[in-house]
Protein backbone atom coordinates (compact mmCIF):
# COMPACT_ATOMS: atom_id res chain seq x y z
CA UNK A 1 104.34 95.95 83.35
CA UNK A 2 106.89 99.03 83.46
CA UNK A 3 106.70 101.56 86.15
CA UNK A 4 108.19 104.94 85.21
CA UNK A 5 108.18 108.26 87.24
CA UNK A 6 109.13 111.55 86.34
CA UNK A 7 111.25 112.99 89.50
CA UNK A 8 110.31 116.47 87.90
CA UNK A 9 106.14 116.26 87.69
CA UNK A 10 106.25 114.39 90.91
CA UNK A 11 107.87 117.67 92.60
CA UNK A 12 105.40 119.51 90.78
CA UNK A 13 102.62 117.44 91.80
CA UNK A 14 103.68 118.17 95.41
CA UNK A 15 103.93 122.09 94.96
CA UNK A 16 100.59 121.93 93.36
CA UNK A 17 99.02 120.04 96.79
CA UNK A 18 100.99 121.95 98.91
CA UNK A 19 99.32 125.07 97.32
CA UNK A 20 96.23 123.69 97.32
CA UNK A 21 96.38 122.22 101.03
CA UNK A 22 97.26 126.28 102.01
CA UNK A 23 94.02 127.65 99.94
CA UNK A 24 92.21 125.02 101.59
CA UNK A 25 93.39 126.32 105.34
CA UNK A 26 92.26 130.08 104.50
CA UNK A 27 88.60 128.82 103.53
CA UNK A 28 85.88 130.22 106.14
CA UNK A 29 82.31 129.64 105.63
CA UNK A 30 80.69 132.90 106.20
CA UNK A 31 78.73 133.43 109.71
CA UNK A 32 74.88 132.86 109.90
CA UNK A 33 73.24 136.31 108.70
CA UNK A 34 71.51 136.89 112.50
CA UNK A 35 68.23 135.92 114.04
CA UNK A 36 65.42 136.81 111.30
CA UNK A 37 67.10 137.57 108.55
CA UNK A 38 66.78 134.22 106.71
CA UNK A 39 63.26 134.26 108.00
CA UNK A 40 62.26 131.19 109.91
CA UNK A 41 64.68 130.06 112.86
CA UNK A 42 64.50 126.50 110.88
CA UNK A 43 66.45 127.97 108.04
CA UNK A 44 68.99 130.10 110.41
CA UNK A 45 69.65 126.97 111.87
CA UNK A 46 70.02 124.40 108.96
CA UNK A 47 72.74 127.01 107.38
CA UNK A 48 74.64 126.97 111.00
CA UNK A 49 74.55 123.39 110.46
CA UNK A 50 75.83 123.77 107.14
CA UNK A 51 78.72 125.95 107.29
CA UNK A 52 79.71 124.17 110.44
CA UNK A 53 79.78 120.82 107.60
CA UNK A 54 81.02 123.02 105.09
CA UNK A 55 83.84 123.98 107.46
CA UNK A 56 84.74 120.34 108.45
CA UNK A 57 84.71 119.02 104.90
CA UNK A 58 87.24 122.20 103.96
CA UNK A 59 89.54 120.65 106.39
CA UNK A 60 89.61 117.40 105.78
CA UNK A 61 90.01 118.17 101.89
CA UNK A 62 93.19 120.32 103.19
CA UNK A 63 94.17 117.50 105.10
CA UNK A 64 94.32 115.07 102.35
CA UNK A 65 95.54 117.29 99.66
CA UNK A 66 98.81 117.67 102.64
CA UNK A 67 98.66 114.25 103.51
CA UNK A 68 98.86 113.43 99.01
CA UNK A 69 101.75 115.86 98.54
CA UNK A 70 103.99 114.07 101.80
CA UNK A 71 103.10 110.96 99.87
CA UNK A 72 104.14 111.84 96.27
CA UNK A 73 107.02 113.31 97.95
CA UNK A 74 108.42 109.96 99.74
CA UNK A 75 107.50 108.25 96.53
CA UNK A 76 109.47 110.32 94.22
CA UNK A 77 112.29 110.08 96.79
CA UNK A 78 111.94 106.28 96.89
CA UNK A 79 111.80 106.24 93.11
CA UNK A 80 115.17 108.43 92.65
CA UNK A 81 116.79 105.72 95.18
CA UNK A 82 115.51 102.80 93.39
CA UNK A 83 116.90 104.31 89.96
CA UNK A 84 120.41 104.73 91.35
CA UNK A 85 120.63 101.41 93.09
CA UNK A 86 119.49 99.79 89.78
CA UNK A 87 122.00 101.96 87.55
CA UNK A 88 124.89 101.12 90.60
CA UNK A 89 123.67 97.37 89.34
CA UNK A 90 124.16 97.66 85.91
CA UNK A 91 127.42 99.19 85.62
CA UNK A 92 130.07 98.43 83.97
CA UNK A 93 132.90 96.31 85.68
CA UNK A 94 135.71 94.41 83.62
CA UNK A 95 136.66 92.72 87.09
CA UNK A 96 133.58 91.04 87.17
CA UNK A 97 133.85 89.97 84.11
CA UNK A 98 132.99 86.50 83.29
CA UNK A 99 135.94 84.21 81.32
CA UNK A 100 134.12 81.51 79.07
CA UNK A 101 136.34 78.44 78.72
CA UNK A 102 136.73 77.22 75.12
């Protein structure tokens, strides 16, 4: 198995999250209408309860979406590393050169 990474759509991966992670923290559920509106008190209350939810999963979707993009990031840089220390390997050096003996 060959594992390949583009340095290139990593970074762009990243950007993406990081946009994504910053929509994510401007999100607001909106405010219960006020006592009556939605009719019984059981319904005002079940959609406090739900946008309080709402709110929390919003967070934690920003969260991860940051938490992804530091991620891809460290990989990518990990990845560049790898790729020089390999190429550093396989270069070309006559004085290492070995002599067969005939």
């Amino acid at each position: 198995m060959t594992f390949s990474m583009s340095p290139e759509e990593m970074k762009q991966l990243s950007n993406d999250l990081n946009q994504l992670f910053s929509a994510f923290s401007t999100v607001k559920t909106p405010a219960p209408p006020g006592i009556g509106v939605l009719g019984q008190p059981e319904l005002s209350d079940a959609y406090e309860a739900f946008s309080q939810a709402a709110q929390t999963r919003v967070g934690e979707v920003g969260q991860w979406c940051n938490k992804t993009s530091e991620a891809v990031a460290t990989a990518r840089k990990q990845s560049e590393q790898t790729d020089g220390q390999w190429a550093r390997s396989f270069r070309y050096d006559p004085e290492r050169q070995h002599k067969f003996r005939s």
